[in-house]
Protein backbone atom coordinates (compact mmCIF):
# COMPACT_ATOMS: atom_id res chain seq x y z
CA UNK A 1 -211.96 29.58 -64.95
CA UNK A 2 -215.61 27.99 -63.71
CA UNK A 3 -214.58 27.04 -59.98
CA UNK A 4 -215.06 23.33 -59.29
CA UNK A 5 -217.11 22.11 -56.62
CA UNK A 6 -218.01 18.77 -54.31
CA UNK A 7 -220.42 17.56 -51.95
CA UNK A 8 -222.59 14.48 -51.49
CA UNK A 9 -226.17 12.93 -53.09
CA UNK A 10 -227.17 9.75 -51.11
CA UNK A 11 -223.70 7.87 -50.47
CA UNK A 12 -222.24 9.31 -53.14
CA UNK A 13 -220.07 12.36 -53.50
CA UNK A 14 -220.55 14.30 -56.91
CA UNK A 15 -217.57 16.83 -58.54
CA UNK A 16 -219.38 19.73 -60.33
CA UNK A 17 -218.59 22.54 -63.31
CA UNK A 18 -220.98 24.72 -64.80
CA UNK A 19 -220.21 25.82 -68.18
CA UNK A 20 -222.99 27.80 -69.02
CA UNK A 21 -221.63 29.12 -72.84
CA UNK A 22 -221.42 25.38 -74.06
CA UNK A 23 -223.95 23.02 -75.31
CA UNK A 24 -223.02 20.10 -74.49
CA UNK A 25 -221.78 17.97 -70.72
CA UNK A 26 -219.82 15.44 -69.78
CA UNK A 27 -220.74 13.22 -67.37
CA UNK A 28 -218.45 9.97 -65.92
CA UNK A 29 -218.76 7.36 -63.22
CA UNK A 30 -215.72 6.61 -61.48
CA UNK A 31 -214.81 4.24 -58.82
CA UNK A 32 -211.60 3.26 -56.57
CA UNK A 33 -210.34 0.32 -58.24
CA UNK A 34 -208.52 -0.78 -61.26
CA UNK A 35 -205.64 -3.34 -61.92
CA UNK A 36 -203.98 -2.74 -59.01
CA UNK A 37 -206.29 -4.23 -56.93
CA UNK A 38 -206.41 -7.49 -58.61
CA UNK A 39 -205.33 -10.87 -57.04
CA UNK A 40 -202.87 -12.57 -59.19
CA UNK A 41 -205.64 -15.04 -59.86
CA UNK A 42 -207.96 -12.11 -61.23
CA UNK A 43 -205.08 -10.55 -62.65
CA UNK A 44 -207.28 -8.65 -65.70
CA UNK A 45 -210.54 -8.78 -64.05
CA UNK A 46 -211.37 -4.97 -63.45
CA UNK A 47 -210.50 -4.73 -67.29
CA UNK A 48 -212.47 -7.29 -68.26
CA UNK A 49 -215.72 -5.77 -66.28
CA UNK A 50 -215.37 -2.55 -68.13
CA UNK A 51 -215.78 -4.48 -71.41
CA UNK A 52 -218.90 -6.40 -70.05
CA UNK A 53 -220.69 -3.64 -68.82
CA UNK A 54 -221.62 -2.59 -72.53
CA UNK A 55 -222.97 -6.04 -73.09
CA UNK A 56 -226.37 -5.70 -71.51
CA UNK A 57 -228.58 -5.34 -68.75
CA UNK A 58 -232.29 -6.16 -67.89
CA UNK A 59 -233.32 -2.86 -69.19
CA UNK A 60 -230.74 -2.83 -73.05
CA UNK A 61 -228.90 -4.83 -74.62
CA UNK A 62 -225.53 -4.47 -75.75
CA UNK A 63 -226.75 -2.67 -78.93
CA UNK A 64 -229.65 -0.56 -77.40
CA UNK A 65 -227.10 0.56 -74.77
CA UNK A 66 -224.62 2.67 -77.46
CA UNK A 67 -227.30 3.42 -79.54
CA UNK A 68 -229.22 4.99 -77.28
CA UNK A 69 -226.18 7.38 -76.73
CA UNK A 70 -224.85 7.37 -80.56
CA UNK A 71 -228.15 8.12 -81.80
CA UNK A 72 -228.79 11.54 -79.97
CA UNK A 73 -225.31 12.33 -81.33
CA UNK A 74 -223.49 11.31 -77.85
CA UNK A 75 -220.28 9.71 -77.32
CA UNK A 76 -219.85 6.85 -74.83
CA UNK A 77 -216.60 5.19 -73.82
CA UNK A 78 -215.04 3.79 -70.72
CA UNK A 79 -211.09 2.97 -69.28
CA UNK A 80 -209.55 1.31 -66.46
CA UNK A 81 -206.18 2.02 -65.29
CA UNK A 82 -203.90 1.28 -62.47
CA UNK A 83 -206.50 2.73 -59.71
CA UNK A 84 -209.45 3.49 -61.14
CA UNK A 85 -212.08 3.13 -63.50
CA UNK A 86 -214.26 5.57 -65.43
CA UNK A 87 -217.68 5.53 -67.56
CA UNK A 88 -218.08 8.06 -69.03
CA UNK A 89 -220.12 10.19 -71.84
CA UNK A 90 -220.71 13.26 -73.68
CA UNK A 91 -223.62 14.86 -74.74
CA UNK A 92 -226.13 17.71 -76.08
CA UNK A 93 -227.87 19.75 -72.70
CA UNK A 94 -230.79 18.20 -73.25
CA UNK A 95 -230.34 14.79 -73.39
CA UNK A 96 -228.49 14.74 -69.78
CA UNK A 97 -230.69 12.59 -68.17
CA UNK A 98 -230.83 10.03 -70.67
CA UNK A 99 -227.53 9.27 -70.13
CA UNK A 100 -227.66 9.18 -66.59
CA UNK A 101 -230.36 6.24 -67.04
CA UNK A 102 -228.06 4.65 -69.40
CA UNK A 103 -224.76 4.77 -67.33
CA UNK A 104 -226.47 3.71 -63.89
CA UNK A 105 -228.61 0.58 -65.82
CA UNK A 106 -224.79 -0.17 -67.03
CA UNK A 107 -223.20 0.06 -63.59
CA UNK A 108 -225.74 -1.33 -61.38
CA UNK A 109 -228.14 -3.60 -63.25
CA UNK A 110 -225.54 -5.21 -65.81
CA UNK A 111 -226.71 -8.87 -66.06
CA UNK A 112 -222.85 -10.19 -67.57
CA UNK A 113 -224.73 -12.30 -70.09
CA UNK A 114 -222.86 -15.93 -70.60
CA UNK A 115 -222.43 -15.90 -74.19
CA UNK A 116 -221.09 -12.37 -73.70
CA UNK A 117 -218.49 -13.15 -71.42
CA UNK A 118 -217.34 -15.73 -73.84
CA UNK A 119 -217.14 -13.73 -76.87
CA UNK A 120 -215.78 -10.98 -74.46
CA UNK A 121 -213.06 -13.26 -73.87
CA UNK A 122 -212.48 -13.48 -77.22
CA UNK A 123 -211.79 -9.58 -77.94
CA UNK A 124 -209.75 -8.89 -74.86
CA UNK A 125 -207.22 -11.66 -76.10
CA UNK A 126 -206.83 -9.91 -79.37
CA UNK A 127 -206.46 -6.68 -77.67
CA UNK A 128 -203.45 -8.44 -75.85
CA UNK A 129 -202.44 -9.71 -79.39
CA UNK A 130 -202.50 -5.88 -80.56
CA UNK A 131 -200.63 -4.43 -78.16
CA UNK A 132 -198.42 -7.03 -77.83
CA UNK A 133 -197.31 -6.41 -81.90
CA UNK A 134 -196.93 -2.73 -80.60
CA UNK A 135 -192.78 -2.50 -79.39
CA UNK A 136 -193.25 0.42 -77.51
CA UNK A 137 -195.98 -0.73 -75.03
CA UNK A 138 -194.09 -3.85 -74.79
CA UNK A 139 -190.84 -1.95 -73.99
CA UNK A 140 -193.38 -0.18 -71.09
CA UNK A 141 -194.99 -2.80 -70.40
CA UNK A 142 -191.59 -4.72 -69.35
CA UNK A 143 -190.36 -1.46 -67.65
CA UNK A 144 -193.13 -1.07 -65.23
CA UNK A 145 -192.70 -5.12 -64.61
CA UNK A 146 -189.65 -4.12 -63.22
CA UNK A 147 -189.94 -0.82 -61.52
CA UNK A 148 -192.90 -2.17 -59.35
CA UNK A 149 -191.23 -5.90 -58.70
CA UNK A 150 -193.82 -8.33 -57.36
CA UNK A 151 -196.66 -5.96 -56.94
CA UNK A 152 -199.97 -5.98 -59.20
CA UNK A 153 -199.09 -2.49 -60.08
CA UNK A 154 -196.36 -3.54 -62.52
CA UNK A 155 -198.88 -5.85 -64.78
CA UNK A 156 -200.04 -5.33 -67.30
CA UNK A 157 -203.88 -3.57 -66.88
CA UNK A 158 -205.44 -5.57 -69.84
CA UNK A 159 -203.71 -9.24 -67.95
CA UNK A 160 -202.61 -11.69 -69.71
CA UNK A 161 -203.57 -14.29 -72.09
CA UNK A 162 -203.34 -17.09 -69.79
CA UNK A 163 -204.76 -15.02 -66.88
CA UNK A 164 -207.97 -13.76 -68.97
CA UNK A 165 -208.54 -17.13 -70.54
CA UNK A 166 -209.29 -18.42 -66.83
CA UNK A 167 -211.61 -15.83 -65.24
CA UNK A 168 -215.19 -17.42 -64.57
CA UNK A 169 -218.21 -15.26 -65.12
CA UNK A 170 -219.22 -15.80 -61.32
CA UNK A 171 -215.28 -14.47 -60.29
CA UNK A 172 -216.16 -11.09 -62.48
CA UNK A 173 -219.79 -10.75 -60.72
CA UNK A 174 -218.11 -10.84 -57.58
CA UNK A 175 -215.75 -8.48 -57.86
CA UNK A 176 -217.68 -5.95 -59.86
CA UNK A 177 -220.34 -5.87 -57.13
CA UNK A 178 -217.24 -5.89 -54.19
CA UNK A 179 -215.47 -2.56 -55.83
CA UNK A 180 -218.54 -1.13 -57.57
CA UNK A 181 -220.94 0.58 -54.97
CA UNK A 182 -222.62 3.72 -54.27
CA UNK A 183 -220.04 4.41 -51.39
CA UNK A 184 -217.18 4.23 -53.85
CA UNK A 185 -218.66 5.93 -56.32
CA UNK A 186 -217.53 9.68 -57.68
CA UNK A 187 -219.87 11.21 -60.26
CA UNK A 188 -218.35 14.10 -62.30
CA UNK A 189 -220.30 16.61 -64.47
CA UNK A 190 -219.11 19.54 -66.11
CA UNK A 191 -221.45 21.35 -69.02
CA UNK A 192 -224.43 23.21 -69.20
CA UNK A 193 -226.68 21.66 -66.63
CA UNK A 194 -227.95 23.19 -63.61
CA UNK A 195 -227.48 21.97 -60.21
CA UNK A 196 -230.49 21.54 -59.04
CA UNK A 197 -231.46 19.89 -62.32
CA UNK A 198 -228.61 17.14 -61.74
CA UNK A 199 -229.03 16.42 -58.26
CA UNK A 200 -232.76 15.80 -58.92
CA UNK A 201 -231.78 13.36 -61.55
CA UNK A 202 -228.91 11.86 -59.50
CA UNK A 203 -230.95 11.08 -56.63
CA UNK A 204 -232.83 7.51 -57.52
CA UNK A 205 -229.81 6.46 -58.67
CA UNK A 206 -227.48 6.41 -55.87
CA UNK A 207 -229.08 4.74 -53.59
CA UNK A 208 -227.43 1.39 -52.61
CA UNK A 209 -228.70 -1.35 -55.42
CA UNK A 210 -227.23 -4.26 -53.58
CA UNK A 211 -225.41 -5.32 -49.85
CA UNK A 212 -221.75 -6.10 -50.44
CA UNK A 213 -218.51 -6.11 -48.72
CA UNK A 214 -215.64 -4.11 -49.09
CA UNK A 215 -213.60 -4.66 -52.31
CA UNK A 216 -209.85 -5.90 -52.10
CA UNK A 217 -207.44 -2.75 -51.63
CA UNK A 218 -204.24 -2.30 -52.99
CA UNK A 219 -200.36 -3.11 -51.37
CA UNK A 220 -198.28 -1.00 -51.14
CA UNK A 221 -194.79 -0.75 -53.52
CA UNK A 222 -191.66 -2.45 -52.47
CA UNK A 223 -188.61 -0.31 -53.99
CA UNK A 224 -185.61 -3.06 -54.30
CA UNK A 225 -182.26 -1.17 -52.82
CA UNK A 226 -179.66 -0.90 -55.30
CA UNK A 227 -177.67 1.51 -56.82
CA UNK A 228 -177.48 0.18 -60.24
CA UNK A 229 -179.52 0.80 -63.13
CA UNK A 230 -181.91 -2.58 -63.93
CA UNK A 231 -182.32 -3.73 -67.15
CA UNK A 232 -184.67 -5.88 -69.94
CA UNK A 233 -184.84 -7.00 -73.35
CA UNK A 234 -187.61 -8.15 -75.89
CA UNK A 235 -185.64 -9.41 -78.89
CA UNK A 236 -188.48 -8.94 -81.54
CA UNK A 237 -188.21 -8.64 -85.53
CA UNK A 238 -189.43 -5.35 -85.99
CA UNK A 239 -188.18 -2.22 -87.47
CA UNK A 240 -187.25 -0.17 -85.16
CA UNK A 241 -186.09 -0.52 -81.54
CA UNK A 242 -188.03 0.99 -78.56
CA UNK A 243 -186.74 1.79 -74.86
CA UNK A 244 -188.68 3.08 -72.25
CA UNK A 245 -186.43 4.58 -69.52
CA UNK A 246 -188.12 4.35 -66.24
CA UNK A 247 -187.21 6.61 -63.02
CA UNK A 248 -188.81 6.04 -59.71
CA UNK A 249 -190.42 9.14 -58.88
CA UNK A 250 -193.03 10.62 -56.37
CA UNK A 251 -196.73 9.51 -55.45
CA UNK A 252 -199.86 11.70 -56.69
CA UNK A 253 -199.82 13.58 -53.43
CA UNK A 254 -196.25 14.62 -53.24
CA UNK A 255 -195.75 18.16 -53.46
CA UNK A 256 -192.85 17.69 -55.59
CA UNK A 257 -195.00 16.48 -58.36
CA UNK A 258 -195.38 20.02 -59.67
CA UNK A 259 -191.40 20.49 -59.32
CA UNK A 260 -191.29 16.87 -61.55
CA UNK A 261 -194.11 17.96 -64.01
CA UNK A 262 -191.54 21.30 -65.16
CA UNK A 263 -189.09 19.03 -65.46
CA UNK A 264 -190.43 16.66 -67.83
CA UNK A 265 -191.20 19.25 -69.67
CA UNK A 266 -187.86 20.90 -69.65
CA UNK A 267 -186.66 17.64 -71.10
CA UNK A 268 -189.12 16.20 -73.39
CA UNK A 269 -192.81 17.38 -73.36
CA UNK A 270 -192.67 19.60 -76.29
CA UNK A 271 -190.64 19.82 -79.39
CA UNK A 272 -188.82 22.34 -77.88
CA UNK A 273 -187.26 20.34 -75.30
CA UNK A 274 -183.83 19.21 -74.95
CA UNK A 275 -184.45 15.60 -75.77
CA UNK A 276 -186.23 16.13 -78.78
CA UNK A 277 -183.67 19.28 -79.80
CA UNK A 278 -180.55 16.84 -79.39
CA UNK A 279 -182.31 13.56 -80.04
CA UNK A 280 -184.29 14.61 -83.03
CA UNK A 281 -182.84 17.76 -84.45
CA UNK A 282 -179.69 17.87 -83.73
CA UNK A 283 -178.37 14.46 -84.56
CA UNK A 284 -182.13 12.87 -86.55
CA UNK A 285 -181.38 9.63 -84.17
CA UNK A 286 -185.49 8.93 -83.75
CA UNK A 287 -188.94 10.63 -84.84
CA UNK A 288 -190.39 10.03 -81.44
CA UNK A 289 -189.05 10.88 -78.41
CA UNK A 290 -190.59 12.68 -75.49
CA UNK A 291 -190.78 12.28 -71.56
CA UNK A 292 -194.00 11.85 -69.09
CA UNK A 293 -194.39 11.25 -65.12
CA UNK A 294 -197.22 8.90 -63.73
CA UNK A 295 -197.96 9.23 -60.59
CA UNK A 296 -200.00 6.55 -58.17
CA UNK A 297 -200.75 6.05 -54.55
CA UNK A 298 -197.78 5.42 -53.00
CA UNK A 299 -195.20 6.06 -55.66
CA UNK A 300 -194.89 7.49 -59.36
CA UNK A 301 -192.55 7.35 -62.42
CA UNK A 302 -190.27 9.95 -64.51
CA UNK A 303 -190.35 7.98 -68.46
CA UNK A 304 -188.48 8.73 -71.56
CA UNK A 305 -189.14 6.98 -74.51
CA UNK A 306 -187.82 6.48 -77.77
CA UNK A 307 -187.79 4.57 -80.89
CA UNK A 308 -185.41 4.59 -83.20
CA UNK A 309 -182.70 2.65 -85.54
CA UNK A 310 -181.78 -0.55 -83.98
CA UNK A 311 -178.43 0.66 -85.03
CA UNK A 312 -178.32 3.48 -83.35
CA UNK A 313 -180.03 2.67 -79.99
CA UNK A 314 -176.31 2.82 -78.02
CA UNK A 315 -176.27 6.42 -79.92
CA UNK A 316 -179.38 7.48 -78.93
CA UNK A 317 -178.74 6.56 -75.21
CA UNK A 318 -175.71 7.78 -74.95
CA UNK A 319 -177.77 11.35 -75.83
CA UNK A 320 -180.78 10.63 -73.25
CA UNK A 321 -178.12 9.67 -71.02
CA UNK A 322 -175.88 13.22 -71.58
CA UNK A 323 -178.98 15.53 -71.03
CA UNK A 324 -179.88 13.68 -68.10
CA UNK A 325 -176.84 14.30 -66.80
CA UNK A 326 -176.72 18.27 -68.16
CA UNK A 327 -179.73 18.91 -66.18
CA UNK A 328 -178.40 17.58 -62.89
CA UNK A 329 -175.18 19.87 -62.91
CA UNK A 330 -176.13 22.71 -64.07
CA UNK A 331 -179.31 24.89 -63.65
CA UNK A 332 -181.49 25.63 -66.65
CA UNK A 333 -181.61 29.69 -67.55
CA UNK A 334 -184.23 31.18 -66.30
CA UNK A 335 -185.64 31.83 -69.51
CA UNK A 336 -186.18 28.19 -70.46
CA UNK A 337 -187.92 27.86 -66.63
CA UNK A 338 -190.27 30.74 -67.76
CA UNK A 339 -191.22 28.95 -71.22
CA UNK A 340 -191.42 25.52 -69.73
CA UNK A 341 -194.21 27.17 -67.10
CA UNK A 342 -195.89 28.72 -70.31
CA UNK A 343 -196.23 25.91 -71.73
CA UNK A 344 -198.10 24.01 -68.99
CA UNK A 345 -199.93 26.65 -68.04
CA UNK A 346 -201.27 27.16 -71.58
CA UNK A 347 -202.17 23.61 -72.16
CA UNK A 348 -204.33 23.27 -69.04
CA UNK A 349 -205.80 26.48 -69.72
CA UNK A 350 -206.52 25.26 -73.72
CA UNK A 351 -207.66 21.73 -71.90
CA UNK A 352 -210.03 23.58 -69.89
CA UNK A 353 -212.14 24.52 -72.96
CA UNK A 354 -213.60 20.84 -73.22
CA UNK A 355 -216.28 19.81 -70.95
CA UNK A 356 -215.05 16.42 -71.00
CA UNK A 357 -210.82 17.70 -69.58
CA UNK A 358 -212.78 19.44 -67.10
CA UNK A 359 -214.73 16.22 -65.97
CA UNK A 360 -211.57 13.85 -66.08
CA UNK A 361 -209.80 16.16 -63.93
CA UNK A 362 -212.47 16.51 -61.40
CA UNK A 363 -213.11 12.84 -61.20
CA UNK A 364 -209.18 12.36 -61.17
CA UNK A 365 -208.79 14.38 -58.35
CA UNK A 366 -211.34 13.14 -56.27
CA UNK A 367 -210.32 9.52 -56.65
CA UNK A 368 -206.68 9.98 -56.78
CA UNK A 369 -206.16 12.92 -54.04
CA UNK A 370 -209.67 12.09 -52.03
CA UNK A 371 -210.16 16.50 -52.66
CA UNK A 372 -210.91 18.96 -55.53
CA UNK A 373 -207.93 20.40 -56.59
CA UNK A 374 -208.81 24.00 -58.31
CA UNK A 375 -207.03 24.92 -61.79
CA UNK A 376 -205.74 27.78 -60.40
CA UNK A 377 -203.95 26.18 -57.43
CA UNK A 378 -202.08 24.20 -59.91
CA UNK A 379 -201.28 27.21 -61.58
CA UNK A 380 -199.93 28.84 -58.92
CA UNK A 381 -197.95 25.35 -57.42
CA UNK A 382 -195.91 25.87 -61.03
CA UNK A 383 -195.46 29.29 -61.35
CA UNK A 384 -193.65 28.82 -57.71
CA UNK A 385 -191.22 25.80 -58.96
CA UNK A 386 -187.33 27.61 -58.67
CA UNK A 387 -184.38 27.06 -61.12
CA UNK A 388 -182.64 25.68 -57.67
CA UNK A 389 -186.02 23.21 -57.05
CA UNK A 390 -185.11 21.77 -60.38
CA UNK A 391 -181.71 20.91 -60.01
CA UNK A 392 -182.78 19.59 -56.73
CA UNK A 393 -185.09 17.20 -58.11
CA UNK A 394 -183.20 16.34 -60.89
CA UNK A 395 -180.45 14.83 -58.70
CA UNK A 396 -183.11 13.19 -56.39
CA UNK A 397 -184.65 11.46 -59.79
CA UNK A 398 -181.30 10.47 -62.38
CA UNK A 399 -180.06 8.11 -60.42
CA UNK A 400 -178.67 4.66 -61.59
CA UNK A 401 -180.08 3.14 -58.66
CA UNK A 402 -183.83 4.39 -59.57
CA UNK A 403 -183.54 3.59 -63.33
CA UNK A 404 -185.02 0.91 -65.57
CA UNK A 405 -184.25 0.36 -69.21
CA UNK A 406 -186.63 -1.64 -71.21
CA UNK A 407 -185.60 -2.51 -74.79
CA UNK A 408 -188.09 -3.95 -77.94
CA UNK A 409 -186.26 -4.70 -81.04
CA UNK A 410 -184.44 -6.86 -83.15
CA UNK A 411 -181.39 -8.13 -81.72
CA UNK A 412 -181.98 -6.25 -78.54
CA UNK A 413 -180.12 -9.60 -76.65
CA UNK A 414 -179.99 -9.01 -72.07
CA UNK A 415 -176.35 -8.47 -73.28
CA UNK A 416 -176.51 -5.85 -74.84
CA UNK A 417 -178.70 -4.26 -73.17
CA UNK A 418 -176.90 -4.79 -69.72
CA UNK A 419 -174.13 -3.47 -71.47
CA UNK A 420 -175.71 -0.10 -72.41
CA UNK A 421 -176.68 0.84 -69.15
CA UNK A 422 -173.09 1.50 -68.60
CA UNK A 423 -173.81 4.43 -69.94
CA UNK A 424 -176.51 5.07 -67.65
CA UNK A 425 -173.80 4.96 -64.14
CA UNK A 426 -172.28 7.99 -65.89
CA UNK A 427 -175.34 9.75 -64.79
């Protein structure tokens, strides 16, 4: 694999990957901020800003500014997350700096049009709607509520309805030009351009387009101190029931990430795991199960979800519950270790194929870690984990006291609920 590489261009620091045997690169814009570092007042405002950033600038309007991109045969998109945001776009070698122009006139000379902001409005509501007819982001949604208590990183990321119907155009300018500056800025390129070609282009861009102070930063996580497993209910008339099981786990720097990420996918990554094997094939309890960390400043998450038969959702706990437990007291063989390393290693190495995987990790890493984290020191971090490093971590994570169980579904009452995560102090 290409090595990756970082170093600075005005105030800003730039992640770069050669790929010369493509024809194509992916460039994004990312900055230090997101949802989490929302007031409760502006609780949706960083999502907001990367919807009104397509919607014009003194240079384009909101048309001009995708077609530009579309019409070369480019794709542009955007997301905001937790802690932080990316612009970002893909396309042919020789239209590179075009969409440079296109994402700096976005992120610096955006003019947040009135009537845009209104109509805006009007989408990111139905978004809300959307999701909120969707019972398995609702059953995350509600989990992270209560894994991060009291703390803007257990909103939602899109806010709320009442929340986005109050933001004021002139509360959005002012934190979009607080959080988004040439200081904060990471720029992330990996295709076939040259380096001195992209610094060249780089250069009148990142020079500082306006004086500003520092944006709001983010608090830290308060873990509440019990030894129970929590517990909450949607009661919705849908088909199927959906529970997220949330696990406090380890912040983005923790070197037991690694140790976490085999585990996950010992237990529900792939469809040879032992949640889907039991779940799915053994007892045909749900079509979609499957386990994932997150992983944030200052603390992360171990998930498994699952939907299935409202009838069966004390069943299919009961099984999550089992393997959970399985795992903790007794090692897995070293044979299912070796596979389980396989399979992550394969998957970056397939990943690293795409110019675009190779710029979301750099500009991950740089934002999220403050360093360039090579492919091949992640590689090696896994091929280390031990059988004993597993069980170790499994008994740090499956815990009562660290879990959450969120439940969407009809007839999913905080009774019983509370009373399936009985099943959960067996653990």
């Amino acid at each position: 694999m290409e090595v990756f590489s970082a170093y600075r261009v005005g105030r800003s620091r730039v992640v770069y990957c050669p790929m010369s045997h493509v024809e194509s690169a992916s460039i994004g814009l990312w900055f230090k901020t997101g949802s989490r570092y929302e007031t409760g007042e502006l609780h949706g405002a960083a999502h907001f800003i990367e919807h009104l950033l397509f919607k014009g600038t003194n240079q384009r309007n909101a048309r001009e500014i995708t077609e530009e991109i579309e019409s070369r045969g480019g794709d542009l998109n955007a997301f905001t997350s937790e802690e932080m945001t990316c612009y970002y776009a893909r396309i042919s070698m020789d239209q590179v700096q075009l969409v440079i122009d296109v994402l700096f006139d976005m992120l610096w000379k955006s003019t947040f049009p009135s009537k845009e902001v209104e109509r805006e409005r009007g989408v990111i509501l139905d978004e809300i709607l959307m999701y909120d007819d969707q019972p398995h982001m609702v059953a995350l949604e509600n989990c992270n509520q209560v894994l991060w208590p009291e703390n803007s990183l257990g909103r939602p990321i899109l806010g709320s309805r009442t929340s986005v119907q109050s933001h004021r155009r002139k509360e959005l300018l002012d934190f979009w030009r607080r959080h988004y500056r040439p200081s904060s800025l990471v720029v992330s390129v990996a295709g076939n351009v040259e380096l001195e070609q992209l610094n060249r282009l780089l250069k009148p861009y990142v020079t500082p387009p306006r004086n500003a102070g520092a944006g709001r930063t983010w608090t830290a996580v308060r873990i509440p101190r019990t030894r129970q497993p929590q517990c909450i209910s949607a009661d919705r008339p849908v088909q199927q029931s959906h529970f997220s099981l949330g696990i406090r786990g380890y912040p983005r720097k923790d070197p037991r990430r690694y140790i976490e990420k085999v585990l996950s996918v010992l237990m529900g990554e792939n469809m040879s795991s032992r949640l889907f094997q039991s779940v799915r094939e053994q007892h045909g309890l749900a079509y979609s199960i499957h386990s994932s960390t997150a992983h944030h400043f200052d603390t992360g998450a171990f998930y498994v979800h699952v939907g299935t038969d409202p009838d069966q959702f004390e069943n299919c706990l009961k099984l999550v519950a089992t393997e959970l437990r399985r795992i903790r007291r007794k090692k897995p063989s070293a044979r299912e270790l070796r596979r389980a390393k396989d399979y992550i290693v394969g998957q970056m190495r397939l990943g690293m194929e795409s110019t675009s995987s190779r710029m979301m990790w750099m500009g991950e890493c740089m934002i999220g870690l403050d360093q360039i984290v090579q492919p091949q020191q992640v590689i090696e971090a896994i091929e280390a984990v031990t059988l004993d490093q597993i069980t170790e971590i499994a008994n740090d994570l499956f815990q009562p006291g660290k879990m959450v169980l969120s439940v969407c579904g009809p007839g999913m009452t905080p009774e019983r609920v509370r009373m399936a995560t009985e099943e959960l102090k067996t653990i």
